[in-house]
N, C-alpha and C. Protein backbone atom coordinates (compact mmCIF):
# COMPACT_ATOMS: atom_id res chain seq x y z
N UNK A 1 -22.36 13.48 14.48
CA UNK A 1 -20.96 13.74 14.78
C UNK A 1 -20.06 12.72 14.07
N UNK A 2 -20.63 11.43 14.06
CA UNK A 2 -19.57 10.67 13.13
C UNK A 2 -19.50 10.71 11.78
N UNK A 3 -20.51 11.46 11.33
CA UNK A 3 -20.83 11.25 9.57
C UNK A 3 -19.75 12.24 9.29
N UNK A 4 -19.64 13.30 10.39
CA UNK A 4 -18.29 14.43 10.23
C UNK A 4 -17.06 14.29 10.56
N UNK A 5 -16.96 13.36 11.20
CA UNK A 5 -16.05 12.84 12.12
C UNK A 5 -15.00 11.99 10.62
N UNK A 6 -16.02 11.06 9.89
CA UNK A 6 -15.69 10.41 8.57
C UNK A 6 -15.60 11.20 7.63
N UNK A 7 -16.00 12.17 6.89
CA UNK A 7 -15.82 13.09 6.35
C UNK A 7 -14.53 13.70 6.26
N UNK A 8 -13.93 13.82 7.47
CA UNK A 8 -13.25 14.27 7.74
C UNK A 8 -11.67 13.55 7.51
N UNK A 9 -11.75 12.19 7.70
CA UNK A 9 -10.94 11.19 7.49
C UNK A 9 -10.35 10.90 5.82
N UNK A 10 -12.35 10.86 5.70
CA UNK A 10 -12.04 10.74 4.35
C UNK A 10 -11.47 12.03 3.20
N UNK A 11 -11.61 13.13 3.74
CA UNK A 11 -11.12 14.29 3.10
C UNK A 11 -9.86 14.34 3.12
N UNK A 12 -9.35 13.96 4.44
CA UNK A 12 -7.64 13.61 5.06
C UNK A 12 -7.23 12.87 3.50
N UNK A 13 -7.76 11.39 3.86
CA UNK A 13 -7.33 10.66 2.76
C UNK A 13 -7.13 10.63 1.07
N UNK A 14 -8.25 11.58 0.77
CA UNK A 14 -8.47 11.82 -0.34
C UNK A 14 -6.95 13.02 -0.65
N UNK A 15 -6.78 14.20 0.25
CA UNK A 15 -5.67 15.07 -0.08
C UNK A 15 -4.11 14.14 0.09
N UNK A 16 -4.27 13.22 0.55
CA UNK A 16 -3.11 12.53 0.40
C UNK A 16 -2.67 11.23 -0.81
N UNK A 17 -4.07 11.03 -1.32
CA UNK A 17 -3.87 10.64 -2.36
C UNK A 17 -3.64 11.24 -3.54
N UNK A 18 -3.92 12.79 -3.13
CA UNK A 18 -3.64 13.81 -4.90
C UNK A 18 -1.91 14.19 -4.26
N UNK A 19 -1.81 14.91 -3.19
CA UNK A 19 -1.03 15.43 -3.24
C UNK A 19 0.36 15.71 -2.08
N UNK A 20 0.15 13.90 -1.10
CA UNK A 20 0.91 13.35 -0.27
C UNK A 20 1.08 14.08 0.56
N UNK A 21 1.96 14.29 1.82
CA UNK A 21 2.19 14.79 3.04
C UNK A 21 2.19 16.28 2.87
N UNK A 22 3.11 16.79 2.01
CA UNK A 22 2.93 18.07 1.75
C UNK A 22 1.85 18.86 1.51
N UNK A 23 0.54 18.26 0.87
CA UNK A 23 -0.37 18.90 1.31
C UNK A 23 -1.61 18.70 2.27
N UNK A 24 -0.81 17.90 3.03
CA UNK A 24 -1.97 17.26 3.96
C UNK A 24 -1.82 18.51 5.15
N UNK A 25 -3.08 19.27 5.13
CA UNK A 25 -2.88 20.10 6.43
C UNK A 25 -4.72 20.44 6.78
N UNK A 26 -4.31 20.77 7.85
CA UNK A 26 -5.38 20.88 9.10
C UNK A 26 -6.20 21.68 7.83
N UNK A 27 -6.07 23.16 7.47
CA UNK A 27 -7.12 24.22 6.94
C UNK A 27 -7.54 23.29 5.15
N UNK A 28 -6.63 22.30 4.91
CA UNK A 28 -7.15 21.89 3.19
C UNK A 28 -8.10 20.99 4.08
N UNK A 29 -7.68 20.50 5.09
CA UNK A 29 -9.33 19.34 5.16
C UNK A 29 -10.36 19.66 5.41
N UNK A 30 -9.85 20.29 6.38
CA UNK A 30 -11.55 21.22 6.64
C UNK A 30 -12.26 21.87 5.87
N UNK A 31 -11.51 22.49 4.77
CA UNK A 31 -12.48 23.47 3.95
C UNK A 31 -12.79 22.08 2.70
N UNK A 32 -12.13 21.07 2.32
CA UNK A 32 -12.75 19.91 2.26
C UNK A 32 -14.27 19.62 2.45
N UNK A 33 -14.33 19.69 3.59
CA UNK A 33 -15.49 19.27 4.48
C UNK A 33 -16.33 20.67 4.81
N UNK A 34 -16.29 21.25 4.34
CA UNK A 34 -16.76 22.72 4.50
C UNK A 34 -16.86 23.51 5.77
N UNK A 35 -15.69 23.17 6.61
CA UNK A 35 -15.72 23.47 8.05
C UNK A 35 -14.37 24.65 8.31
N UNK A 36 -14.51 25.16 9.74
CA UNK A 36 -13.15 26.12 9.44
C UNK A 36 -12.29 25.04 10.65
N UNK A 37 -10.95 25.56 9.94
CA UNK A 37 -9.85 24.49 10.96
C UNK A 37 -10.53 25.02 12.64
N UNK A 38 -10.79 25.77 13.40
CA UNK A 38 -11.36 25.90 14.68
C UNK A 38 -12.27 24.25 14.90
N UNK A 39 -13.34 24.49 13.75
CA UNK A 39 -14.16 23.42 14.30
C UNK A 39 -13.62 21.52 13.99
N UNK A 40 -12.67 21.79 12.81
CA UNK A 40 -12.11 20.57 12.88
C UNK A 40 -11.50 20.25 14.11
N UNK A 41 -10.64 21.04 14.60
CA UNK A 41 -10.51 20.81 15.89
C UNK A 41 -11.03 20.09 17.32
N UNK A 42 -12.38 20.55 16.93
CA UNK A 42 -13.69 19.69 17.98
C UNK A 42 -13.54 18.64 17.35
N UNK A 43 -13.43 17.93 16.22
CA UNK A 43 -13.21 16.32 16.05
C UNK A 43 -11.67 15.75 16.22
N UNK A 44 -10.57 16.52 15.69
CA UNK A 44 -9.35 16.24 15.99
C UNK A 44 -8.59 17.42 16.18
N UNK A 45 -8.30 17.18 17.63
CA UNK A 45 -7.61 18.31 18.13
C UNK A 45 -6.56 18.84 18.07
N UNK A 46 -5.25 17.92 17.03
CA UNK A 46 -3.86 18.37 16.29
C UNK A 46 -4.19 17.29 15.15
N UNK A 47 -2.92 18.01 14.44
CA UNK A 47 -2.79 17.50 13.30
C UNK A 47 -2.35 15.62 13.48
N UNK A 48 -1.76 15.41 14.51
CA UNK A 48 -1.12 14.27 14.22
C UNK A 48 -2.49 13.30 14.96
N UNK A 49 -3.30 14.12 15.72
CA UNK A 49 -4.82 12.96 15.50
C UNK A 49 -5.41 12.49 14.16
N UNK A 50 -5.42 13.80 13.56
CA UNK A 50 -6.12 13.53 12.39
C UNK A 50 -5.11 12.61 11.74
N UNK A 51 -4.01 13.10 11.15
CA UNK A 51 -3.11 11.76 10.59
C UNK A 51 -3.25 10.57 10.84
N UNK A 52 -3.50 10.53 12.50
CA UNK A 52 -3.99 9.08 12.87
C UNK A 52 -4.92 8.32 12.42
N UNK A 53 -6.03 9.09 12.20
CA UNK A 53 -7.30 8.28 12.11
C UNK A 53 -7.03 8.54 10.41
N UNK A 54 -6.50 8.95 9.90
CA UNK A 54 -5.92 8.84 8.08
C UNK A 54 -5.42 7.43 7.97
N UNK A 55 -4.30 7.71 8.64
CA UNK A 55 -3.78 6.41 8.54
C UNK A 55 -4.31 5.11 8.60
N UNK A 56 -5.15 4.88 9.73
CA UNK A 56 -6.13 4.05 10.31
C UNK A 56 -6.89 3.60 9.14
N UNK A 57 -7.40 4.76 8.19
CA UNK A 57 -8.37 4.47 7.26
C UNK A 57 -7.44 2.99 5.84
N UNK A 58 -5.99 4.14 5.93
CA UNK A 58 -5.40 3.69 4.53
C UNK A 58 -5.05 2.72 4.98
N UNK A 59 -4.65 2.15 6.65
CA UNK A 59 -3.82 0.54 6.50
C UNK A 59 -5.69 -0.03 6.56
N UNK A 60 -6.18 -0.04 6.92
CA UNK A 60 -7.71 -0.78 6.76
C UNK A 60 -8.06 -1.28 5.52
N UNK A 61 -7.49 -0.09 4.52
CA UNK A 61 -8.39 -0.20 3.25
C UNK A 61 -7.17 -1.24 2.13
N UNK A 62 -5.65 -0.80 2.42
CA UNK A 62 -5.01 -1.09 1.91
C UNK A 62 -5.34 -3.15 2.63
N UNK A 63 -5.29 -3.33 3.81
CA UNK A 63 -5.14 -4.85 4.32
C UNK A 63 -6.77 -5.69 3.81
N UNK A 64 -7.37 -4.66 3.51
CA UNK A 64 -8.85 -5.62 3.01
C UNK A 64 -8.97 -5.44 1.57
N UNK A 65 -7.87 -4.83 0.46
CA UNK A 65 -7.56 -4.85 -0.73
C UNK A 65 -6.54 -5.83 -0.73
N UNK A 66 -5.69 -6.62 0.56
CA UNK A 66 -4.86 -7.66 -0.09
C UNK A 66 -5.79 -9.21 0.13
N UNK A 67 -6.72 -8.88 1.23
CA UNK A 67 -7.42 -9.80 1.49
C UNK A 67 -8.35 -10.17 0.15
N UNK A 68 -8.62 -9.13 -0.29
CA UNK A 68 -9.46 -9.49 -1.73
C UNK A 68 -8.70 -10.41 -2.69
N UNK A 69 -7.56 -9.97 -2.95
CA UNK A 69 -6.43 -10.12 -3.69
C UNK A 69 -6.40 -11.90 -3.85
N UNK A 70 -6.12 -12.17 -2.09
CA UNK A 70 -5.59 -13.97 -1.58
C UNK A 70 -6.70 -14.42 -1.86
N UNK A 71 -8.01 -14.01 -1.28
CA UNK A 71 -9.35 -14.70 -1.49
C UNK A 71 -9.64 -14.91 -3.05
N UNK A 72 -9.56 -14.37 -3.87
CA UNK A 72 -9.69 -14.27 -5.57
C UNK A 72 -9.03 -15.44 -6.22
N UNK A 73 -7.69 -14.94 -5.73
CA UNK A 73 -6.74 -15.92 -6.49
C UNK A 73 -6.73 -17.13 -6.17
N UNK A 74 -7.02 -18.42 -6.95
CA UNK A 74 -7.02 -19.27 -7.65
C UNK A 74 -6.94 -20.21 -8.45
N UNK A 75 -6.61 -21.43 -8.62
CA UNK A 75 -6.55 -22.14 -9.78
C UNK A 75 -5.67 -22.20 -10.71
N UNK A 76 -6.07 -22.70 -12.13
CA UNK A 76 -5.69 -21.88 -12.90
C UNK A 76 -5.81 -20.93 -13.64
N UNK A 77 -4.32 -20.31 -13.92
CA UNK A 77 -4.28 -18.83 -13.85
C UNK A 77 -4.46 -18.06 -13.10
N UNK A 78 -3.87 -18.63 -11.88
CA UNK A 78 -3.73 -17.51 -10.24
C UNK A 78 -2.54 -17.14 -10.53
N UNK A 79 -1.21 -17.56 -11.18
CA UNK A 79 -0.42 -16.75 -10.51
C UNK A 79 -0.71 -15.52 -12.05
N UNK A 80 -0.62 -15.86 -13.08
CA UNK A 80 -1.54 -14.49 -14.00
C UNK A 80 -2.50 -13.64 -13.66
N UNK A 81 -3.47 -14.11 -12.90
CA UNK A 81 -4.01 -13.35 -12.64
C UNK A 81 -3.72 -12.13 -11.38
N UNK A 82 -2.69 -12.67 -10.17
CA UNK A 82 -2.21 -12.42 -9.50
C UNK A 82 -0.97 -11.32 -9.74
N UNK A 83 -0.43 -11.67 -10.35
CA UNK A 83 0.53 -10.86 -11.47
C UNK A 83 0.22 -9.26 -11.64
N UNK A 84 -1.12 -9.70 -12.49
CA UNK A 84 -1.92 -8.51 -13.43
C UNK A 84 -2.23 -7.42 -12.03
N UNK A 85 -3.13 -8.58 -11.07
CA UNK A 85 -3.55 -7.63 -9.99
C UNK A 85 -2.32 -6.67 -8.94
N UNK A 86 -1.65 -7.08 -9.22
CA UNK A 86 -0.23 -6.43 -8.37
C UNK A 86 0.64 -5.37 -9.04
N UNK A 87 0.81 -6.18 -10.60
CA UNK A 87 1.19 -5.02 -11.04
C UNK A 87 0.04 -3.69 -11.17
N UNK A 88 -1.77 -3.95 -11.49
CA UNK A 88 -2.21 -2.51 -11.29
C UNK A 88 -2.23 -2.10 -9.95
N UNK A 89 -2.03 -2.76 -9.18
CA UNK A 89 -1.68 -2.09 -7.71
C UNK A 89 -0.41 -1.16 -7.54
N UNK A 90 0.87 -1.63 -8.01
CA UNK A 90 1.36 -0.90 -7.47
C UNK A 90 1.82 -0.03 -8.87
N UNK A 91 1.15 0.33 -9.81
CA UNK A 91 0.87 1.36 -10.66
C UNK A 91 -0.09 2.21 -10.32
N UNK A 92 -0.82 2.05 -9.25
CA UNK A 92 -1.74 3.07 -8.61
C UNK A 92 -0.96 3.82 -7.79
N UNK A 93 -0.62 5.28 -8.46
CA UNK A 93 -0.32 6.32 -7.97
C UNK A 93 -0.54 6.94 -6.94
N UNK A 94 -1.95 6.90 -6.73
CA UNK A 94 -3.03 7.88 -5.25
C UNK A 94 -2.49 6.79 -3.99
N UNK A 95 -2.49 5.79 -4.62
CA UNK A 95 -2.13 4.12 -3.28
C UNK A 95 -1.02 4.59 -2.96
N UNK A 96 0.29 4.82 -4.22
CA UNK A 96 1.28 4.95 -3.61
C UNK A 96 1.87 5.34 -2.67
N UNK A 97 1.27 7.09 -3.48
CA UNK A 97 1.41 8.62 -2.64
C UNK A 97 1.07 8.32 -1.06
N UNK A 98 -0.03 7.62 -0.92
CA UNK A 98 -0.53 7.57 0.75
C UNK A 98 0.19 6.64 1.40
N UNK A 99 1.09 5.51 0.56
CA UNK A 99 1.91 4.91 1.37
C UNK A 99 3.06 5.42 1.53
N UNK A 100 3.91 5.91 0.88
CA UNK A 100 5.15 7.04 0.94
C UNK A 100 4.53 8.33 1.85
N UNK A 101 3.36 8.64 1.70
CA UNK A 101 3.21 9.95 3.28
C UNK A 101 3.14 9.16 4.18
N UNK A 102 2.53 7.78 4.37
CA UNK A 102 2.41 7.46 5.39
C UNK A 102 4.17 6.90 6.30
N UNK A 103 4.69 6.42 5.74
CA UNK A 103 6.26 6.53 5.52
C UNK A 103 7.28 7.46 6.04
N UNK A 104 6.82 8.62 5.47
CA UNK A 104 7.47 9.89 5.73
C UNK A 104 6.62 10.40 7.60
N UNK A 105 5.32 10.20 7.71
CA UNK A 105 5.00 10.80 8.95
C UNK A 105 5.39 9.23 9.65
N UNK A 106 5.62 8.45 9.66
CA UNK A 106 6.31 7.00 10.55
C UNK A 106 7.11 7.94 11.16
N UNK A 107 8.40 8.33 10.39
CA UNK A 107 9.93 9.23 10.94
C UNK A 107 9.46 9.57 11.92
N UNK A 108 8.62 10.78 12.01
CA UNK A 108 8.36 11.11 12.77
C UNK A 108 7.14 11.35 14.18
N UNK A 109 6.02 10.31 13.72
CA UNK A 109 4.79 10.46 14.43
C UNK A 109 5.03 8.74 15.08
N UNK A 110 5.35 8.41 16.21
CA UNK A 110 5.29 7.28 16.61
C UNK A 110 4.30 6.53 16.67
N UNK A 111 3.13 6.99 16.72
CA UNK A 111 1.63 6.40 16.42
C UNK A 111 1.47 5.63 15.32
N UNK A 112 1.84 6.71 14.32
CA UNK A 112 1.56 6.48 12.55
C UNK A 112 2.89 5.35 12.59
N UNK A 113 4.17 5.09 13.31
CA UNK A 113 4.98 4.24 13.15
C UNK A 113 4.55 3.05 13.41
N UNK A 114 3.49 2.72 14.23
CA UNK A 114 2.93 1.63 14.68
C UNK A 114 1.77 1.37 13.75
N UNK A 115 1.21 2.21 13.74
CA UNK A 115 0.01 1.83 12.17
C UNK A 115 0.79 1.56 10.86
N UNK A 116 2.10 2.07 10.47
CA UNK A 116 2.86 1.72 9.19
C UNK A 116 3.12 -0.08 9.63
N UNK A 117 3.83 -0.08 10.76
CA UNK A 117 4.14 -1.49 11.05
C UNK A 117 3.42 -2.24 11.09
N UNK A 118 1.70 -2.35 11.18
CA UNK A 118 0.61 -3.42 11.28
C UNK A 118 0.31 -3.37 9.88
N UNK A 119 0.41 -2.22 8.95
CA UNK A 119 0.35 -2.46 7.45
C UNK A 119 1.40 -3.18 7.06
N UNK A 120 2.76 -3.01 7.19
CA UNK A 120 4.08 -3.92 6.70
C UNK A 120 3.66 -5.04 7.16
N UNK A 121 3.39 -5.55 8.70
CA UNK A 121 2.95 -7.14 8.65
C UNK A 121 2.25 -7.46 8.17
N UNK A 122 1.06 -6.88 8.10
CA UNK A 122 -0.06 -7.68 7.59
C UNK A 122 0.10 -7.85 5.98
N UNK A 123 0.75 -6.89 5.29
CA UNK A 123 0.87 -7.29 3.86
C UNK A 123 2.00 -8.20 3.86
N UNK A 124 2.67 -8.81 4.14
CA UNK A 124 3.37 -9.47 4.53
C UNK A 124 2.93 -10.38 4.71
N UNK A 125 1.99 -11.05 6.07
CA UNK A 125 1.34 -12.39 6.19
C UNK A 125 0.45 -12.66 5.20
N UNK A 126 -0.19 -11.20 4.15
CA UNK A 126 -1.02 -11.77 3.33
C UNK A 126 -0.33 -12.02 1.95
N UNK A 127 1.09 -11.76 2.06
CA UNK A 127 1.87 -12.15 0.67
C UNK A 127 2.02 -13.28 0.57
N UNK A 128 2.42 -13.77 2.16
CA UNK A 128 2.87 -15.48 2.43
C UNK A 128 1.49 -16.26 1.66
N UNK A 129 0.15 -16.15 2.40
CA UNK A 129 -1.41 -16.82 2.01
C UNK A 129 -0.95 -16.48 0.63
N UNK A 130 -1.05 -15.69 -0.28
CA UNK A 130 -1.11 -15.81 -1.86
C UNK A 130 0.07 -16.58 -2.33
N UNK A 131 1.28 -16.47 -1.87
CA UNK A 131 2.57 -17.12 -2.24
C UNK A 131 1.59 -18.70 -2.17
N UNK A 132 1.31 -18.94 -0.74
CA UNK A 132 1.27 -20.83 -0.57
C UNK A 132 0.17 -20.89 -1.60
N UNK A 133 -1.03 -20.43 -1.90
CA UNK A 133 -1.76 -20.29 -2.89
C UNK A 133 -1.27 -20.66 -3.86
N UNK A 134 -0.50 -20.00 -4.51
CA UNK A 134 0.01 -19.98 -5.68
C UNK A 134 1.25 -21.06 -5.76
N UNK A 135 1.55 -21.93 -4.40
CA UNK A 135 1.76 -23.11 -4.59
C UNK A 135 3.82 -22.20 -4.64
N UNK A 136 3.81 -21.43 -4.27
CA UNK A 136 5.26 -20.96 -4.38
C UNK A 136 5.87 -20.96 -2.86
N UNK A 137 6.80 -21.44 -3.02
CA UNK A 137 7.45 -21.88 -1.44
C UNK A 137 8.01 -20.50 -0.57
N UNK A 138 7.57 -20.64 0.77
CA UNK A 138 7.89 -19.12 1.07
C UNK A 138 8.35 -19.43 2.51
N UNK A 139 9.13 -18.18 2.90
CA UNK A 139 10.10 -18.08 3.64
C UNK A 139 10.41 -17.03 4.38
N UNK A 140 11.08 -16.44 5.16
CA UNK A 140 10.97 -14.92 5.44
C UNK A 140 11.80 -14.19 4.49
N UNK A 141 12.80 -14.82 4.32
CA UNK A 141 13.86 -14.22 2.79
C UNK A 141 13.25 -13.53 1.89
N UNK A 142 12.47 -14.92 1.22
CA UNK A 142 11.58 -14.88 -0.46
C UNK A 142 10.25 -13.78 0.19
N UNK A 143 9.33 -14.04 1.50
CA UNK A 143 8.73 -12.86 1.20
C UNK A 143 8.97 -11.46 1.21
N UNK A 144 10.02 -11.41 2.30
CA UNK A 144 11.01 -10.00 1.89
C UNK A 144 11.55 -9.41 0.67
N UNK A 145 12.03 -10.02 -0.16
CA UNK A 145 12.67 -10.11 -1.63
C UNK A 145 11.66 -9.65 -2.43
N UNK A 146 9.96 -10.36 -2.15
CA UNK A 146 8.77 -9.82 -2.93
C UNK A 146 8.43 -8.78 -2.63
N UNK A 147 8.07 -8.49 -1.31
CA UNK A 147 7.46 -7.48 -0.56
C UNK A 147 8.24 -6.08 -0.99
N UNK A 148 9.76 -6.34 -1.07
CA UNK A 148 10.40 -4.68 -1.40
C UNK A 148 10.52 -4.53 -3.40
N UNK A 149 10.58 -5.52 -3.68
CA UNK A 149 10.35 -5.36 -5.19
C UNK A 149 8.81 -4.58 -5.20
N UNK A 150 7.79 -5.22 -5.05
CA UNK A 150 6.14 -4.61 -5.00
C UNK A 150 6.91 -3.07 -4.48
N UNK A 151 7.05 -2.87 -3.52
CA UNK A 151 7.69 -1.23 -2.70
C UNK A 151 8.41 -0.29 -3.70
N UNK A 152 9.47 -1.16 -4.26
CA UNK A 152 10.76 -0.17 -5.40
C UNK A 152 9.76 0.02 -6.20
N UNK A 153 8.93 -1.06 -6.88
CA UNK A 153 8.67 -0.74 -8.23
C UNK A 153 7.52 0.07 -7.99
N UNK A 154 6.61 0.65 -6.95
CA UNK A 154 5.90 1.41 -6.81
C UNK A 154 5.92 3.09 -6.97
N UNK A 155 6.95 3.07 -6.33
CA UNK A 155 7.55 4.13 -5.70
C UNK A 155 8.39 4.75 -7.16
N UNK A 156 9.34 3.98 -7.40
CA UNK A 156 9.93 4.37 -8.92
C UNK A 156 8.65 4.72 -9.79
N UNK A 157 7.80 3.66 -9.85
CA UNK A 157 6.57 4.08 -10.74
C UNK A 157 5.87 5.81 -10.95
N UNK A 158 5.94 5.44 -9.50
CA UNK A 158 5.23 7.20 -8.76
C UNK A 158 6.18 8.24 -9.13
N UNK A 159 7.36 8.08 -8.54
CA UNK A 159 8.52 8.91 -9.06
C UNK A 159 9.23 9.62 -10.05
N UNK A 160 8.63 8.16 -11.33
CA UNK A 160 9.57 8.99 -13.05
C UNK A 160 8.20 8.91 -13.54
N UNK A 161 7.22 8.56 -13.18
CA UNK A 161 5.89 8.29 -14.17
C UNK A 161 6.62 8.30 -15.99
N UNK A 162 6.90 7.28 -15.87
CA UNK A 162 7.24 6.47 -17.46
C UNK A 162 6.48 6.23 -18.08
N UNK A 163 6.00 6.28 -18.86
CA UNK A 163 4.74 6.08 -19.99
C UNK A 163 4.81 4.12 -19.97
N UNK A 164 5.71 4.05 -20.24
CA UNK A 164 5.92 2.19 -20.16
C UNK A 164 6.23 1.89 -18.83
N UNK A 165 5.62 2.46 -17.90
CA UNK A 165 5.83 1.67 -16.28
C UNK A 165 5.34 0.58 -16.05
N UNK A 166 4.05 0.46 -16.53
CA UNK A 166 2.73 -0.84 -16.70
C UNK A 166 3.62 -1.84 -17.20
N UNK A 167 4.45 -1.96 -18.41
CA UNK A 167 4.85 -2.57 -19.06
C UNK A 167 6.33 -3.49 -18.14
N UNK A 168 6.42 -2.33 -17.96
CA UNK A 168 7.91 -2.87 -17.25
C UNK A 168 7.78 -2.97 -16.01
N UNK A 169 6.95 -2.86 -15.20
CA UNK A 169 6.36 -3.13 -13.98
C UNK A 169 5.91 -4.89 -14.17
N UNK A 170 4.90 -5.06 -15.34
CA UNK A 170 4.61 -6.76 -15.44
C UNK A 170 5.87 -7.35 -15.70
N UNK A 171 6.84 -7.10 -16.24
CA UNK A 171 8.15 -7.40 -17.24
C UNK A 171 8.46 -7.79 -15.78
N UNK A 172 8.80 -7.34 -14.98
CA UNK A 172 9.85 -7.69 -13.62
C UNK A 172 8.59 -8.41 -12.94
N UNK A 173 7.16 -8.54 -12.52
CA UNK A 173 6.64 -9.30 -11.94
C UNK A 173 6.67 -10.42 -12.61
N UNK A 174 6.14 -10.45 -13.40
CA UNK A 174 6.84 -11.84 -13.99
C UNK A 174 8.09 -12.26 -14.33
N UNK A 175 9.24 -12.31 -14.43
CA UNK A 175 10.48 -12.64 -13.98
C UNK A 175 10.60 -13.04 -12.53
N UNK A 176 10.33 -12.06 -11.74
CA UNK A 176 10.32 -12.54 -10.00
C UNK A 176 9.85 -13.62 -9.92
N UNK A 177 8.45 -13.74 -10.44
CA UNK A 177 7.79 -15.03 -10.27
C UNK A 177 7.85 -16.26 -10.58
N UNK A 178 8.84 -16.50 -11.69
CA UNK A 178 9.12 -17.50 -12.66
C UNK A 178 10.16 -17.94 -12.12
N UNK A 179 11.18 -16.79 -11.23
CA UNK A 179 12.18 -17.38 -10.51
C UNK A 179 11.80 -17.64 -9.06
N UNK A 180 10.75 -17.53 -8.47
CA UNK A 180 10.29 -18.11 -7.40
C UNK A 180 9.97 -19.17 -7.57
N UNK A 181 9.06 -19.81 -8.77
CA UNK A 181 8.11 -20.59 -8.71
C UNK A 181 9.23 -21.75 -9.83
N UNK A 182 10.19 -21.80 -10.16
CA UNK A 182 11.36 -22.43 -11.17
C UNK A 182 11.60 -23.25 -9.80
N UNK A 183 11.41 -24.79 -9.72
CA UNK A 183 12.35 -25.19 -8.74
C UNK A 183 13.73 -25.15 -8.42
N UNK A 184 14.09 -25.04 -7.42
CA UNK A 184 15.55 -24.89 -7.03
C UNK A 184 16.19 -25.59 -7.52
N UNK A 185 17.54 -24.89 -8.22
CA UNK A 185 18.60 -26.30 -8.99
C UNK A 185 19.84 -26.45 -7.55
N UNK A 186 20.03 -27.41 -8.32
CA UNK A 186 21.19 -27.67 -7.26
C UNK A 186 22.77 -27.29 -8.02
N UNK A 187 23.61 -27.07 -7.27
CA UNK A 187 24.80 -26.38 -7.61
C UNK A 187 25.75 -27.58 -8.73
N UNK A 188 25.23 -28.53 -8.69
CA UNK A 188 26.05 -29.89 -9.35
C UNK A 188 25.11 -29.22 -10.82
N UNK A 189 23.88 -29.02 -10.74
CA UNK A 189 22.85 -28.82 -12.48
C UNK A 189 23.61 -27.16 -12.97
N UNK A 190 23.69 -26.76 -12.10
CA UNK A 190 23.70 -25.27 -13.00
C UNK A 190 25.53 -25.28 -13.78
């Protein structure tokens, strides 16, 4: 029952990474999983269970992909390397898509609003760990300021798919960073 039970999650997840909320529905997962929506049912009994345990999957997978991220980075050439890894993050399209559905069912599924919100903190407390890492002074401001830049430039990414997004996606992570990590002048220097 659980190998179907996962199956099932993972089929969730997978249609929301091709083709976001709009095609996330009860009869595409199941036949996914080679089942008819009746018997998906015996594992999740509405749609907004199953969303649940979707969701569940993507803030899991998304909070132990930032944990990789802080644990990695390093030394020198952490904040380059850090850089590189963020910008192919949020040039990953399928990532995106499941964070913008997950977004869109917040509005309205109060469950999924509370699973969006333990993903916003936790990427959040794990921006702060890579920020002090990387030896860049942080704050609730400055990680806010990072946290919705990573968000715009994702989302825009997903949105115009630009042939030079990669490009101009690093172009602004590095700028952000150079002005994070530039010590503060004082108003008498500038």
């Amino acid at each position: 029952m659980e190998d179907r039970r996962q199956a099932l999650i993972d089929a969730g997840l997978q249609i929301l990474r091709e083709e976001g909320l709009a095609g996330f529905t009860q009869p595409k997962v199941a036949a996914r999983v080679g089942l008819r929506q009746g018997n998906l049912t015996y594992y999740f009994p509405t749609r907004s269970d199953l969303l649940c345990a979707v969701a569940r999957a993507a803030v899991d997978g998304q909070l132990a992909a930032a944990d990789a991220l802080v644990r990695t980075t390093t030394g020198v050439g952490g904040t380059e390397k850090a850089i590189a890894t963020l910008g192919a993050l949020v040039t990953r399209h399928e990532t995106t898509r499941v964070l913008v559905s997950l977004a869109q069912a917040a509005d309205q599924e109060p469950a999924v609003r509370t699973l969006f919100n333990e993903l916003a903190d936790g990427l959040m407390q794990r921006l702060g760990e890579l920020m002090t890492k990387l030896g860049i002074e942080t704050s609730p401001a400055r990680l806010d300021l990072v946290h919705s830049l990573l968000v715009g430039l994702a989302v825009v990414d997903l949105a115009t798919g630009r042939r030079n997004n990669k490009a101009r996606v690093k172009v602004a992570l590095d700028a952000a960073f150079q002005l994070l990590i530039e010590p503060a002048r004082s108003p008498a220097r500038r």
